[in-house]
C-alpha atoms as a PDB file:
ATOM      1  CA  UNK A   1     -12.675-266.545  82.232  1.00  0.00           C
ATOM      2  CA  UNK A   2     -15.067-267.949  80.101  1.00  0.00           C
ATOM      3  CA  UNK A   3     -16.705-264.642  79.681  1.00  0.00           C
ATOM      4  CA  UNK A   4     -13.696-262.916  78.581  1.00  0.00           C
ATOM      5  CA  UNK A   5     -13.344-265.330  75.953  1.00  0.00           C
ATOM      6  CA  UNK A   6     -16.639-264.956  74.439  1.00  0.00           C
ATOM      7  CA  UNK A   7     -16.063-261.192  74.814  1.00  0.00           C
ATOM      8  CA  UNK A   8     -12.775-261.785  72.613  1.00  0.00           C
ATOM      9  CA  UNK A   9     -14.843-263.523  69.983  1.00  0.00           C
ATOM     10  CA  UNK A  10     -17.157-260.705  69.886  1.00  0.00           C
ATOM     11  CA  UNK A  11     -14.297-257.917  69.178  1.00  0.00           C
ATOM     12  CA  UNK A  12     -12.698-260.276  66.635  1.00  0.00           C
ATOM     13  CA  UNK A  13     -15.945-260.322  64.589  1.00  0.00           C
ATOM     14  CA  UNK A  14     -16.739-257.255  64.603  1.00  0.00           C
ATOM     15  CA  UNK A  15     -13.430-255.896  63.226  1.00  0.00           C
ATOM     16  CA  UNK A  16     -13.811-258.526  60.351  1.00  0.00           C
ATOM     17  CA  UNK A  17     -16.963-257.141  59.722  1.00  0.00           C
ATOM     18  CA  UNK A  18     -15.490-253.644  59.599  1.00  0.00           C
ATOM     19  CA  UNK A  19     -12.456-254.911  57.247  1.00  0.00           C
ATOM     20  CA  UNK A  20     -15.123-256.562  54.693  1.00  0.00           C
ATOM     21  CA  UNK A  21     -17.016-253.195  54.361  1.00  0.00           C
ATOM     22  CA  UNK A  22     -14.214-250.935  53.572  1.00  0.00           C
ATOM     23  CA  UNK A  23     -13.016-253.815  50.351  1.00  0.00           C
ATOM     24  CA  UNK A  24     -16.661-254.182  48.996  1.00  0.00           C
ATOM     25  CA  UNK A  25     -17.478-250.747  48.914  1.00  0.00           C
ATOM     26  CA  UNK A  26     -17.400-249.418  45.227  1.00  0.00           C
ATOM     27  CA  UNK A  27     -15.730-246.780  42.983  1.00  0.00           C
ATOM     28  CA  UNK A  28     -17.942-244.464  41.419  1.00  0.00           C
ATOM     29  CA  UNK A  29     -19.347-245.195  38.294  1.00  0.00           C
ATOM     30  CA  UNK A  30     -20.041-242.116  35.809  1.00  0.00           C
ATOM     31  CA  UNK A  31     -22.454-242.849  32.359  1.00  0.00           C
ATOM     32  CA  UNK A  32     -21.132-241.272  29.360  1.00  0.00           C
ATOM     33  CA  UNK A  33     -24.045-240.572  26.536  1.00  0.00           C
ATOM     34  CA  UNK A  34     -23.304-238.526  23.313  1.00  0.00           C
ATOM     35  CA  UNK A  35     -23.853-235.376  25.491  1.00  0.00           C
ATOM     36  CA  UNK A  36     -20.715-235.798  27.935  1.00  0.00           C
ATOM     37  CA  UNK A  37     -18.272-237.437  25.452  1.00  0.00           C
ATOM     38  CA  UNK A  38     -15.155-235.413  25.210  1.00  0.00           C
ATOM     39  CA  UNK A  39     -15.046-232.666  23.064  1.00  0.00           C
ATOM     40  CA  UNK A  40     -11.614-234.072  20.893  1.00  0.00           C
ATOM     41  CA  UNK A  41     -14.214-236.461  19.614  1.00  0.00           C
ATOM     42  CA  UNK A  42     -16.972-233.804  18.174  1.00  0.00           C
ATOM     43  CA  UNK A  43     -13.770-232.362  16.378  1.00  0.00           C
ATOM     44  CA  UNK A  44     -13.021-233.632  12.477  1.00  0.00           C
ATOM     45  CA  UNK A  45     -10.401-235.324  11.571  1.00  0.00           C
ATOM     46  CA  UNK A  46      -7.819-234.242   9.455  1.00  0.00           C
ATOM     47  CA  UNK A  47      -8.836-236.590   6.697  1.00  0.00           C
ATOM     48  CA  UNK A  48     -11.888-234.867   7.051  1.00  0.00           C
ATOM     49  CA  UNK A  49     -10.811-231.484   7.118  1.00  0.00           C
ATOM     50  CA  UNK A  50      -8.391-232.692   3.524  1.00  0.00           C
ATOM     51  CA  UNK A  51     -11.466-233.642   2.095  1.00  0.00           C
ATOM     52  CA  UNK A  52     -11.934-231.348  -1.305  1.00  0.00           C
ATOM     53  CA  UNK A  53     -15.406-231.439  -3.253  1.00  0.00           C
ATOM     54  CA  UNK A  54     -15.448-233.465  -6.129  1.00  0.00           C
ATOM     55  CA  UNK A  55     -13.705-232.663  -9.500  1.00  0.00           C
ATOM     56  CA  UNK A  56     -16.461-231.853 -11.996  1.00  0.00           C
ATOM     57  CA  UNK A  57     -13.990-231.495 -15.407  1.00  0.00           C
ATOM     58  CA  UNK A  58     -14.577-233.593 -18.058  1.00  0.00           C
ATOM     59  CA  UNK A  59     -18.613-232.952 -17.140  1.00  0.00           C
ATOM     60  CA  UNK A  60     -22.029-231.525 -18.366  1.00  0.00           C
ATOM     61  CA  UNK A  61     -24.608-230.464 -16.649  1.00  0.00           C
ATOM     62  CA  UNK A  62     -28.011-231.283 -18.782  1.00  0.00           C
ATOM     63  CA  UNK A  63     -29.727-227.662 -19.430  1.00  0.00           C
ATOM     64  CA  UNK A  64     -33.966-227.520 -20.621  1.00  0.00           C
ATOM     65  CA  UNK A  65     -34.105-228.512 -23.937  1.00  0.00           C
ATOM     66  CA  UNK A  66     -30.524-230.485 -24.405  1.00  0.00           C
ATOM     67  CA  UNK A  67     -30.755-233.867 -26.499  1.00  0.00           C
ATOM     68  CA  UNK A  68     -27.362-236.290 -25.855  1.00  0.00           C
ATOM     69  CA  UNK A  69     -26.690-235.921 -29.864  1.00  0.00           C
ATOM     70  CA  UNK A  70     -26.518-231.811 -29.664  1.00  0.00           C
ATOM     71  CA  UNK A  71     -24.349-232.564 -26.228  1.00  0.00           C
ATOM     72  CA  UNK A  72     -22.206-234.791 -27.937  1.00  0.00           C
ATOM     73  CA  UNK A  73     -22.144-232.785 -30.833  1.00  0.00           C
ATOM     74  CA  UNK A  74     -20.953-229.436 -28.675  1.00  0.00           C
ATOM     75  CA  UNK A  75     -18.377-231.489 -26.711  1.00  0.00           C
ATOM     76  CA  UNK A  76     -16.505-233.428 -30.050  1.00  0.00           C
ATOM     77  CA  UNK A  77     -17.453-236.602 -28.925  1.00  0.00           C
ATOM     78  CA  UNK A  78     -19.518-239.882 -30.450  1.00  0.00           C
ATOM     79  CA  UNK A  79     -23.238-240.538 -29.020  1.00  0.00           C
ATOM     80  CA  UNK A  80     -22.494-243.972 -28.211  1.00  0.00           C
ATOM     81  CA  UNK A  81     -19.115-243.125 -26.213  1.00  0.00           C
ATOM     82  CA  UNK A  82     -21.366-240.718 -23.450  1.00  0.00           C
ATOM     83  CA  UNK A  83     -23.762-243.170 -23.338  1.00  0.00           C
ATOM     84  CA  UNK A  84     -21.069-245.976 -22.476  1.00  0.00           C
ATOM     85  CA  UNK A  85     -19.404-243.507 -19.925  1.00  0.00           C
ATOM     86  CA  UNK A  86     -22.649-242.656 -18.207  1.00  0.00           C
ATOM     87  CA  UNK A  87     -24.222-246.319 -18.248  1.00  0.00           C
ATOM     88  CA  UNK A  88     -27.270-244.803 -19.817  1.00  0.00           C
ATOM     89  CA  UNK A  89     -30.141-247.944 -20.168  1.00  0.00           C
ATOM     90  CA  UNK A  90     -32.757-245.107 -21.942  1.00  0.00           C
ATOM     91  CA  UNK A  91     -30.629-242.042 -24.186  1.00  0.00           C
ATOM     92  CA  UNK A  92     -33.521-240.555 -24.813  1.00  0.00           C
ATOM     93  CA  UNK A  93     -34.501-239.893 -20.977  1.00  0.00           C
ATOM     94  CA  UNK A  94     -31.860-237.257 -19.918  1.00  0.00           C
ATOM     95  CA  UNK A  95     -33.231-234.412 -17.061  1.00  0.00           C
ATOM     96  CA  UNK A  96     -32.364-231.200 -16.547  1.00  0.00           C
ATOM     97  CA  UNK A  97     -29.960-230.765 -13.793  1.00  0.00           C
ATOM     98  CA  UNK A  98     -28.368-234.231 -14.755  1.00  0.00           C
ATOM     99  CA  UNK A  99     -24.674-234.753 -14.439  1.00  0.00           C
ATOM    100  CA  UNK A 100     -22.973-236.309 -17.340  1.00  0.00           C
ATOM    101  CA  UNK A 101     -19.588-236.875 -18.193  1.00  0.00           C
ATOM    102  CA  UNK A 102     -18.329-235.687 -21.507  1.00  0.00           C
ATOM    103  CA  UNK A 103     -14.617-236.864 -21.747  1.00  0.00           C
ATOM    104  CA  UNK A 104     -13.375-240.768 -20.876  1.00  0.00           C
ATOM    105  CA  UNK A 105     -12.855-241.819 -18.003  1.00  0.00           C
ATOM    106  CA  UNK A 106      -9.702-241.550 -16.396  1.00  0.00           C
ATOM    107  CA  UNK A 107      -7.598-244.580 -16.286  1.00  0.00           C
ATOM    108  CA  UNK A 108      -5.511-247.040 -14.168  1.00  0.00           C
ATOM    109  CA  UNK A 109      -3.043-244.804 -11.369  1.00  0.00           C
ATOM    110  CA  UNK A 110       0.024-243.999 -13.309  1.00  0.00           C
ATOM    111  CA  UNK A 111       3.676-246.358 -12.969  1.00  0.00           C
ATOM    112  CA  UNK A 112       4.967-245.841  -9.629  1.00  0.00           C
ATOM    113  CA  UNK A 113       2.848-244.997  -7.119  1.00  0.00           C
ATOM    114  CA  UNK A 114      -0.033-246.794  -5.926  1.00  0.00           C
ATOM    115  CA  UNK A 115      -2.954-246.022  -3.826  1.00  0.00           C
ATOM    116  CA  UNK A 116      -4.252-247.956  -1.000  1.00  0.00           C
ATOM    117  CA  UNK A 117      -7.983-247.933   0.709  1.00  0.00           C
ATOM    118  CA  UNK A 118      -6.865-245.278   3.147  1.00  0.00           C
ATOM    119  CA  UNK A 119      -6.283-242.848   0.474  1.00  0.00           C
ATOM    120  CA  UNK A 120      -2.808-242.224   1.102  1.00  0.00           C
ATOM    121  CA  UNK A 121      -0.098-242.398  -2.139  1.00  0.00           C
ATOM    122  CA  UNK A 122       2.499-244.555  -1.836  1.00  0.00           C
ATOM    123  CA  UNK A 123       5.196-244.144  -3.742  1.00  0.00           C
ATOM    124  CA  UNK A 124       8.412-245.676  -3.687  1.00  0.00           C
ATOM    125  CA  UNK A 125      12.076-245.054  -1.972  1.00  0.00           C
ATOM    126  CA  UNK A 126      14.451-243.558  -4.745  1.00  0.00           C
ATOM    127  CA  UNK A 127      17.735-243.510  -4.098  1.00  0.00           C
ATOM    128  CA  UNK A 128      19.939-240.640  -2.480  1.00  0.00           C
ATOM    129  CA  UNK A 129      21.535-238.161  -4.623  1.00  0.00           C
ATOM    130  CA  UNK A 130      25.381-238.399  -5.189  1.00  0.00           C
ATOM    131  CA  UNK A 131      27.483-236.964  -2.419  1.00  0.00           C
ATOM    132  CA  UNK A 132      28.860-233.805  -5.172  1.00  0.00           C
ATOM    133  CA  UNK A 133      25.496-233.162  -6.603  1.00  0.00           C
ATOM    134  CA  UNK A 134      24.442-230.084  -6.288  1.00  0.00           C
ATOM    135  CA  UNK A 135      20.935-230.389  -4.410  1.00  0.00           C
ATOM    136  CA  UNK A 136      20.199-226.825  -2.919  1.00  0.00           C
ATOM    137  CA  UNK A 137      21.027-222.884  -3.269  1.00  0.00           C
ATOM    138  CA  UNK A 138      24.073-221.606  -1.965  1.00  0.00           C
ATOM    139  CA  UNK A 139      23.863-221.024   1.584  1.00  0.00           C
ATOM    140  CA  UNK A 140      24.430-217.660   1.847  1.00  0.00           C
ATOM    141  CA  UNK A 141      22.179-214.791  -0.188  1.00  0.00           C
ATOM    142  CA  UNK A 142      24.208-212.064  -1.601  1.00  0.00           C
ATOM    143  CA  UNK A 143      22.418-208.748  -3.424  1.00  0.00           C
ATOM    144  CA  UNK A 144      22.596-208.870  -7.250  1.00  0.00           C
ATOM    145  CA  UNK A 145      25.849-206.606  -8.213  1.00  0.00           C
ATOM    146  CA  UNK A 146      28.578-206.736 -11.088  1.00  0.00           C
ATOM    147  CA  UNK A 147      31.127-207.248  -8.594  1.00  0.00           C
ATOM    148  CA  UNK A 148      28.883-209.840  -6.665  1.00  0.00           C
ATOM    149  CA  UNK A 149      29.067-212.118  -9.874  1.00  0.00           C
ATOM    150  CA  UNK A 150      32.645-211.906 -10.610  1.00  0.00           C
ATOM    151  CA  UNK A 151      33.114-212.996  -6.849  1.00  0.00           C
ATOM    152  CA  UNK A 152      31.083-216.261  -7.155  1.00  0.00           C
ATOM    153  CA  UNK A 153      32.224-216.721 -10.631  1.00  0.00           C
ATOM    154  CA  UNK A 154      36.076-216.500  -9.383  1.00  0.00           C
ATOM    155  CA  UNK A 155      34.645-218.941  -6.779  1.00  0.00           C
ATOM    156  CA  UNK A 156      33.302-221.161  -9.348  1.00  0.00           C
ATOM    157  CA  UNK A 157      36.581-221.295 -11.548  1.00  0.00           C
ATOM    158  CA  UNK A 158      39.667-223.113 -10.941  1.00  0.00           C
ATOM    159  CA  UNK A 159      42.394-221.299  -8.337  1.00  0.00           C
ATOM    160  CA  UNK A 160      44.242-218.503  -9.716  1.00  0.00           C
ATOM    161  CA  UNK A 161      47.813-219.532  -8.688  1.00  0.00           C
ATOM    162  CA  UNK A 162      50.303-218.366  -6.524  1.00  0.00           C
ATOM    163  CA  UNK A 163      52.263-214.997  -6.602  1.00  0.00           C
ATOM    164  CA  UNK A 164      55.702-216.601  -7.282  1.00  0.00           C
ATOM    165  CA  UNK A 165      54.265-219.836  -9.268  1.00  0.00           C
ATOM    166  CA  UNK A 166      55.203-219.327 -13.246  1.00  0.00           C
ATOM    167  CA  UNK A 167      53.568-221.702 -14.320  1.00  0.00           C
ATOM    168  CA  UNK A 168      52.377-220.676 -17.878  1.00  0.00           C
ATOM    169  CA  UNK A 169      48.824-221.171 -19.297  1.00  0.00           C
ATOM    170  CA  UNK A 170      48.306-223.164 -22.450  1.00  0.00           C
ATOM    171  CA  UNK A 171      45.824-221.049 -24.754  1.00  0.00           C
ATOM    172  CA  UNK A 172      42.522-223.163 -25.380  1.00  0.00           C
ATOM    173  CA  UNK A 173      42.170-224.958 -29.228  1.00  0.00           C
ATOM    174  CA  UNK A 174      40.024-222.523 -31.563  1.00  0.00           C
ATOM    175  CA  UNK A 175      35.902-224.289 -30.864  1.00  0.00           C
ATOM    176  CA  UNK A 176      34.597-223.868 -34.743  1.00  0.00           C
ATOM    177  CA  UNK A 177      30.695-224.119 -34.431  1.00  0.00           C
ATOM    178  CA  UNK A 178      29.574-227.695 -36.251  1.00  0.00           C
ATOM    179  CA  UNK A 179      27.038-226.653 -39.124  1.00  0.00           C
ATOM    180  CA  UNK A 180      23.584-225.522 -38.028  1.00  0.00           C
ATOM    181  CA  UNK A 181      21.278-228.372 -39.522  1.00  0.00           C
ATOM    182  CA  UNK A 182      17.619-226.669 -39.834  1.00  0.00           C
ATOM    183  CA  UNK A 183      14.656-229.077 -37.914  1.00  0.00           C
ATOM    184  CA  UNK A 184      11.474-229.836 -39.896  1.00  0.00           C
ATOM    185  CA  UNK A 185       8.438-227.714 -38.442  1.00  0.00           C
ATOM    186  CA  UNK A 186       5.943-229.796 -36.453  1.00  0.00           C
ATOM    187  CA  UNK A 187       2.503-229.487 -37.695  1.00  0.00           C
ATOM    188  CA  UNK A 188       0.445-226.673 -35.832  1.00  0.00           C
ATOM    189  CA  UNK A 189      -2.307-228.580 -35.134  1.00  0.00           C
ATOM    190  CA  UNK A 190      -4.479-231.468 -36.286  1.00  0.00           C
ATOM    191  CA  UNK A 191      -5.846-229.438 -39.222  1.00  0.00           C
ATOM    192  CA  UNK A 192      -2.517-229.967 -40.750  1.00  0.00           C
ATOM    193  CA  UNK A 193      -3.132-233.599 -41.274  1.00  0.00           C
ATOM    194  CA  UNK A 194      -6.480-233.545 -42.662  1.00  0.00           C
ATOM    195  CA  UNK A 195      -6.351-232.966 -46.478  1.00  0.00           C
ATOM    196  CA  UNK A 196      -9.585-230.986 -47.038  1.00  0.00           C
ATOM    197  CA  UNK A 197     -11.739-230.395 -50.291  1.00  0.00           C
ATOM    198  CA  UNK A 198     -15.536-228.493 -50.519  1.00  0.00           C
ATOM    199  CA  UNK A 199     -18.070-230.571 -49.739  1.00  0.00           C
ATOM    200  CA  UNK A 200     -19.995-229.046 -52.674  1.00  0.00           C
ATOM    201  CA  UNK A 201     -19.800-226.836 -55.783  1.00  0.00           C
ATOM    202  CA  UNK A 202     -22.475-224.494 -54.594  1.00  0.00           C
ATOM    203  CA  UNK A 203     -22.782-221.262 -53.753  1.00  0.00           C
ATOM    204  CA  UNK A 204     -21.650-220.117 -50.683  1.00  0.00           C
ATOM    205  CA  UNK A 205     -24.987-218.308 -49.104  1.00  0.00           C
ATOM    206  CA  UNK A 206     -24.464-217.601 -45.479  1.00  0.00           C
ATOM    207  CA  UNK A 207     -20.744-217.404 -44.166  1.00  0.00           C
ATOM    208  CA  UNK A 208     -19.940-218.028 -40.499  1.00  0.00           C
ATOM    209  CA  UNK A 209     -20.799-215.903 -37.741  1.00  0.00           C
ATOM    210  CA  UNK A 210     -19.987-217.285 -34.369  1.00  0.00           C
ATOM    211  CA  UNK A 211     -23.090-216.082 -32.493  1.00  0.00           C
ATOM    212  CA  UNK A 212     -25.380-216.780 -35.367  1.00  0.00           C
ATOM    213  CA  UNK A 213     -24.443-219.032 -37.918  1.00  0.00           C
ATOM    214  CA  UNK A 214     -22.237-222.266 -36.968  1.00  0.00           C
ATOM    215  CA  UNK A 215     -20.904-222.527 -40.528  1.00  0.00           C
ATOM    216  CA  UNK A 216     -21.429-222.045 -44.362  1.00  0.00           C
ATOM    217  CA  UNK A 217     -24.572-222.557 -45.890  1.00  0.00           C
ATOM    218  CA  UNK A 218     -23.904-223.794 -49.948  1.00  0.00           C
ATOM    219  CA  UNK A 219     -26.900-223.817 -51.875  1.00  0.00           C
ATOM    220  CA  UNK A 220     -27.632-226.490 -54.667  1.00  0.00           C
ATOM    221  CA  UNK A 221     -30.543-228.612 -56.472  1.00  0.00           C
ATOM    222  CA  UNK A 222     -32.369-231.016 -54.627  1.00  0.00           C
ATOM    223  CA  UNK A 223     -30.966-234.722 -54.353  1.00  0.00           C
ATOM    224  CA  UNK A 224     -27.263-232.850 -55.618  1.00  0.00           C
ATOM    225  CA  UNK A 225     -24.070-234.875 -54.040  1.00  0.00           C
ATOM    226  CA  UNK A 226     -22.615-234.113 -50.736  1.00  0.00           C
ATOM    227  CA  UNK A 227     -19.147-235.128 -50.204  1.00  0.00           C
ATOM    228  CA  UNK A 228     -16.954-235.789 -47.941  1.00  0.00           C
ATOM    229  CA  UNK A 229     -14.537-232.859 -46.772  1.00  0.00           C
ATOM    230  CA  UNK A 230     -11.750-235.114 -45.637  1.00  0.00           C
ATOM    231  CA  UNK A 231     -11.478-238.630 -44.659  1.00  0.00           C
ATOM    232  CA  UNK A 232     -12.657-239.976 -41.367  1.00  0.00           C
ATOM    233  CA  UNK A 233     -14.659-242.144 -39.520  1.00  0.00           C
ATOM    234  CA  UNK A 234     -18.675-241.423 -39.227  1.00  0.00           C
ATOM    235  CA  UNK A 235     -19.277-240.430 -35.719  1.00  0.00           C
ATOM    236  CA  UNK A 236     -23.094-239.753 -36.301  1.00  0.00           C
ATOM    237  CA  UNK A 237     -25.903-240.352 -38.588  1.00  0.00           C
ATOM    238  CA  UNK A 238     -29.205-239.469 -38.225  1.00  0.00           C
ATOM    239  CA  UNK A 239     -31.951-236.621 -37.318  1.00  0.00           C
ATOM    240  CA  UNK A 240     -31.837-236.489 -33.112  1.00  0.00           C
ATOM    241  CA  UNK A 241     -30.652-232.880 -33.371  1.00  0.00           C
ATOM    242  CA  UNK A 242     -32.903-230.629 -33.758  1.00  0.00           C
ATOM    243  CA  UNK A 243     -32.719-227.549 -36.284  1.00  0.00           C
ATOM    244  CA  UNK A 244     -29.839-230.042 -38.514  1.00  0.00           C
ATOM    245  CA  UNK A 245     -32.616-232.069 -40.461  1.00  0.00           C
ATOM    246  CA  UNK A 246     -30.780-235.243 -41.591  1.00  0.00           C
ATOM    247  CA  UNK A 247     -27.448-234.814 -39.988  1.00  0.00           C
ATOM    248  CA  UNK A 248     -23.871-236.593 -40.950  1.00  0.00           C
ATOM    249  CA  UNK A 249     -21.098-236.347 -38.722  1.00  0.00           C
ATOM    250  CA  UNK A 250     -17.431-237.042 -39.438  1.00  0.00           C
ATOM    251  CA  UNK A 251     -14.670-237.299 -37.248  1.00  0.00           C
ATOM    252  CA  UNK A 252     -11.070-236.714 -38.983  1.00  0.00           C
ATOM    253  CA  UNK A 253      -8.903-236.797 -35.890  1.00  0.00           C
ATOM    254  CA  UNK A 254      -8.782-236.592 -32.317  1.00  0.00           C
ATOM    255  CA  UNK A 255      -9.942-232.432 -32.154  1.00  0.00           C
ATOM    256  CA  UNK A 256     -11.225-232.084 -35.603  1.00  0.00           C
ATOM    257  CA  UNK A 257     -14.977-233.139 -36.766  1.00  0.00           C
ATOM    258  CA  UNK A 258     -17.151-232.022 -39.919  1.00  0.00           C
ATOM    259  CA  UNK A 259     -20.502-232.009 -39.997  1.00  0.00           C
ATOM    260  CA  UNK A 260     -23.503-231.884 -43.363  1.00  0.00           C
ATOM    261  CA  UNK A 261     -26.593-230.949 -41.949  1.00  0.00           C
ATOM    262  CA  UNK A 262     -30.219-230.307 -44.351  1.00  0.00           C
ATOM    263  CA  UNK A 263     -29.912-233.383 -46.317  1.00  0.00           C
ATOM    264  CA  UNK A 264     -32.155-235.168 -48.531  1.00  0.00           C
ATOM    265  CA  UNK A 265     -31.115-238.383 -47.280  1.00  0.00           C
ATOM    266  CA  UNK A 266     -27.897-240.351 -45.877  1.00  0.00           C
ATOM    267  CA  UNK A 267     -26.219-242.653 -47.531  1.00  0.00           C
ATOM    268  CA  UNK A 268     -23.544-243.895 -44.857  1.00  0.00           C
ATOM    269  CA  UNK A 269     -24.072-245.241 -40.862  1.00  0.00           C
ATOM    270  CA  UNK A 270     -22.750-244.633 -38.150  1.00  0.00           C
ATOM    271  CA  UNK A 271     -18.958-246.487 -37.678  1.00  0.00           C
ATOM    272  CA  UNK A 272     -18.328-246.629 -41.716  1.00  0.00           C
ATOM    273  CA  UNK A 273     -14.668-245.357 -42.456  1.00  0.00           C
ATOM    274  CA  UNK A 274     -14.620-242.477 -44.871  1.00  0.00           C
ATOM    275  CA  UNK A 275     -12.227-241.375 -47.712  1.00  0.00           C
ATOM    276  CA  UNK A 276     -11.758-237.509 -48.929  1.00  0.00           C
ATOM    277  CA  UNK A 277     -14.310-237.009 -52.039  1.00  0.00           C
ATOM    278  CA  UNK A 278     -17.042-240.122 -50.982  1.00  0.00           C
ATOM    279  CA  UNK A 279     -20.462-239.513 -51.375  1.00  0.00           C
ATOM    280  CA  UNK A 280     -22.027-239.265 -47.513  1.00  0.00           C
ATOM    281  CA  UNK A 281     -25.511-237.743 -48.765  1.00  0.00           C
ATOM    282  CA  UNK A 282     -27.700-236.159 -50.871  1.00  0.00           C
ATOM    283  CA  UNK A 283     -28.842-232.327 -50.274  1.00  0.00           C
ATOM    284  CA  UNK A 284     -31.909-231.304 -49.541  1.00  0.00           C
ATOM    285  CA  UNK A 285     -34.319-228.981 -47.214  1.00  0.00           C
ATOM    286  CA  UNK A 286     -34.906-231.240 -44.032  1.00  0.00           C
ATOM    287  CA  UNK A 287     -35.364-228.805 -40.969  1.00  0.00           C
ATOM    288  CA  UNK A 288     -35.061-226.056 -43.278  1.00  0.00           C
ATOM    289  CA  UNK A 289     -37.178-223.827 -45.732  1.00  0.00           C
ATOM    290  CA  UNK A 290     -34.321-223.791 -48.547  1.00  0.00           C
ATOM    291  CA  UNK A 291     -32.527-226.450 -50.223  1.00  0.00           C
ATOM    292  CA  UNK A 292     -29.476-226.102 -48.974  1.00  0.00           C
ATOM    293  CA  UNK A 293     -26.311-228.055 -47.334  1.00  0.00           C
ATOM    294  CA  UNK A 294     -25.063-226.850 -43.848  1.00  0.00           C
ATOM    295  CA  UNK A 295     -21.395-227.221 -43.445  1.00  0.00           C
ATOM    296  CA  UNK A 296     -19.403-226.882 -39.903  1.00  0.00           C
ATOM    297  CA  UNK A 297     -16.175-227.828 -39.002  1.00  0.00           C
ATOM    298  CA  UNK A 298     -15.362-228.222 -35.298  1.00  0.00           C
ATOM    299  CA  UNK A 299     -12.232-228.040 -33.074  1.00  0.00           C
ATOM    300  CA  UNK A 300     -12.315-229.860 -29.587  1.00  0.00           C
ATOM    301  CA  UNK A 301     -16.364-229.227 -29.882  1.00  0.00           C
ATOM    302  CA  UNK A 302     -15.835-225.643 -30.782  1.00  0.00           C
ATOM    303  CA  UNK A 303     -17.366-224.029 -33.963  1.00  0.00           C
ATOM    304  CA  UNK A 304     -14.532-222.425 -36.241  1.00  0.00           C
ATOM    305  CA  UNK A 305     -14.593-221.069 -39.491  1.00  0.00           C
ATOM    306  CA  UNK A 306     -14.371-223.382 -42.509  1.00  0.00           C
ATOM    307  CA  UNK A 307     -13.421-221.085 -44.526  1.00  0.00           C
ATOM    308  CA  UNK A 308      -9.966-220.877 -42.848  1.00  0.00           C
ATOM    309  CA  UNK A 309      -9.630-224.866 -43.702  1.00  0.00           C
ATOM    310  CA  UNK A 310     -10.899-225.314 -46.768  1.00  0.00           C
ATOM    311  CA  UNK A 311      -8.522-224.923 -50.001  1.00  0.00           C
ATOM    312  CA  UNK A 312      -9.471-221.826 -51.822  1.00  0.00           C
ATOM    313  CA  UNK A 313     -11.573-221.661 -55.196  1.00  0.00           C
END
């Protein structure tokens, strides 16, 4: 008896032992590295695949032998403003291959939508059209033909009546036209607005040629009066650009700039506000081997002909 009890014991642990085995035992465990992650993670994203390159308008990109006055000069805009836009510490140290931008900077996002970190625009709910608005074509597409159009404009009209109705039509009041009342004409451009004179009485000596000369060339005596072509603001003063000498700059409006290049010397700086007829400089022969006053007039940085401005003589 008392063997078969120990014998009991010994089946009883055994089968615990057994049991405990089959809980401990483990699941597999697999490592991941770089190499097996799953291949929807290698893919971009779509905010990846949306990104675009960025927008280079509004820039320049510095060429061998540019000087920030003859860039600011091409593009219509002041010295001081690129160097502002660009955060330039040393104007004189520009490289070749440098980006710079040449128009302001854009400003806040415009009224009514707004965009967050994620880069998606919000903008907000407006409300639902009125029920008999007219929101979409006509749902079914008909080939152009005369009697096409008189259908849908029969459609369009008020319903013809009945064959027995007798109901008469009154005839519509005569429509006399009101008077036609002739609109001002808006100014072409910004040339319209400046009031322009000769900045000298000399001869004219070189006319302009696009590809060679930038302007007039009016000869004169040395230390003769340059004047202003039309009133302004001075956008440059000075002799940082090369082949001008002692160079004045004007700026008359938001497209339109003159500039007086040769002179003698300058008798204004830069920021002074300038009336038609004032006395900017004096002529003369620097960076040239006549005396001689340069004149250009330029439209949103372009060269154009001052002849075409100027009143005639």
């Amino acid at each position: 008896m008392r063997m078969k009890k120990i014998q009991f014991i010994g089946l009883g642990l055994v089968a615990a032992l057994l049991a405990g085995c089959q809980t401990v035992s483990k699941a597999p465990v697999i490592e991941r590295s770089a190499d097996n992650a799953p291949a929807e993670a290698s893919k971009p994203t779509d905010a990846a695949k949306s990104a675009k390159p960025a927008d280079t308008r509004g820039t320049y990109v510095v060429k061998k032998g540019d000087t920030l006055y003859r860039i600011a000069l091409d593009h219509g805009q002041s010295y001081s403003d690129i160097v502002t836009w660009n955060n330039l510490k040393n104007p004189n140290d520009i490289k070749v291959d440098q980006v710079l931008r040449v128009t302001p900077p854009e400003g806040a996002p415009q009224t009514g939508s707004v965009t967050v970190g994620s880069g998606v625009e919000v903008r907000p709910l407006t409300t639902a059209p009125a029920a008999n608005n007219k929101t979409g074509p006509r749902g079914d597409k008909k080939p152009y033909s005369d009697a096409i159009l008189a259908e849908l404009q029969k459609a369009d009209g008020p319903a013809a009546p009945s064959a027995g109705a007798t109901a008469s039509i009154p005839k519509p009041d005569p429509v006399i036209a009101p008077p036609v009342v002739k609109q001002p004409e808006a100014p072409a451009s910004d040339a319209d607005v400046v009031d322009w004179m000769w900045p000298s009485d000399g001869k004219v000596i070189a006319t302009f040629d696009e590809s060679k000369n930038k302007g007039l060339d009016i000869s004169g005596k040395l230390g003769q009066a340059v004047l202003a072509a039309g009133a302004g603001k001075v956008m440059y003063a000075g002799s940082g650009i090369r082949g001008y000498g002692n160079l004045v700059i004007i700026k008359h409006s938001s497209n339109l700039l003159s500039a007086y290049a040769h002179n003698k010397s300058i008798l204004v700086k830069e920021g002074d506000a300038i009336t038609k007829g004032q006395k900017i400089a004096e002529m003369g022969s620097s960076d040239s081997d006549s005396v001689k006053l340069h004149f250009e007039i330029r439209q949103q940085g372009k060269p154009v002909d001052p002849s075409k401005f100027l009143p005639g003589r």
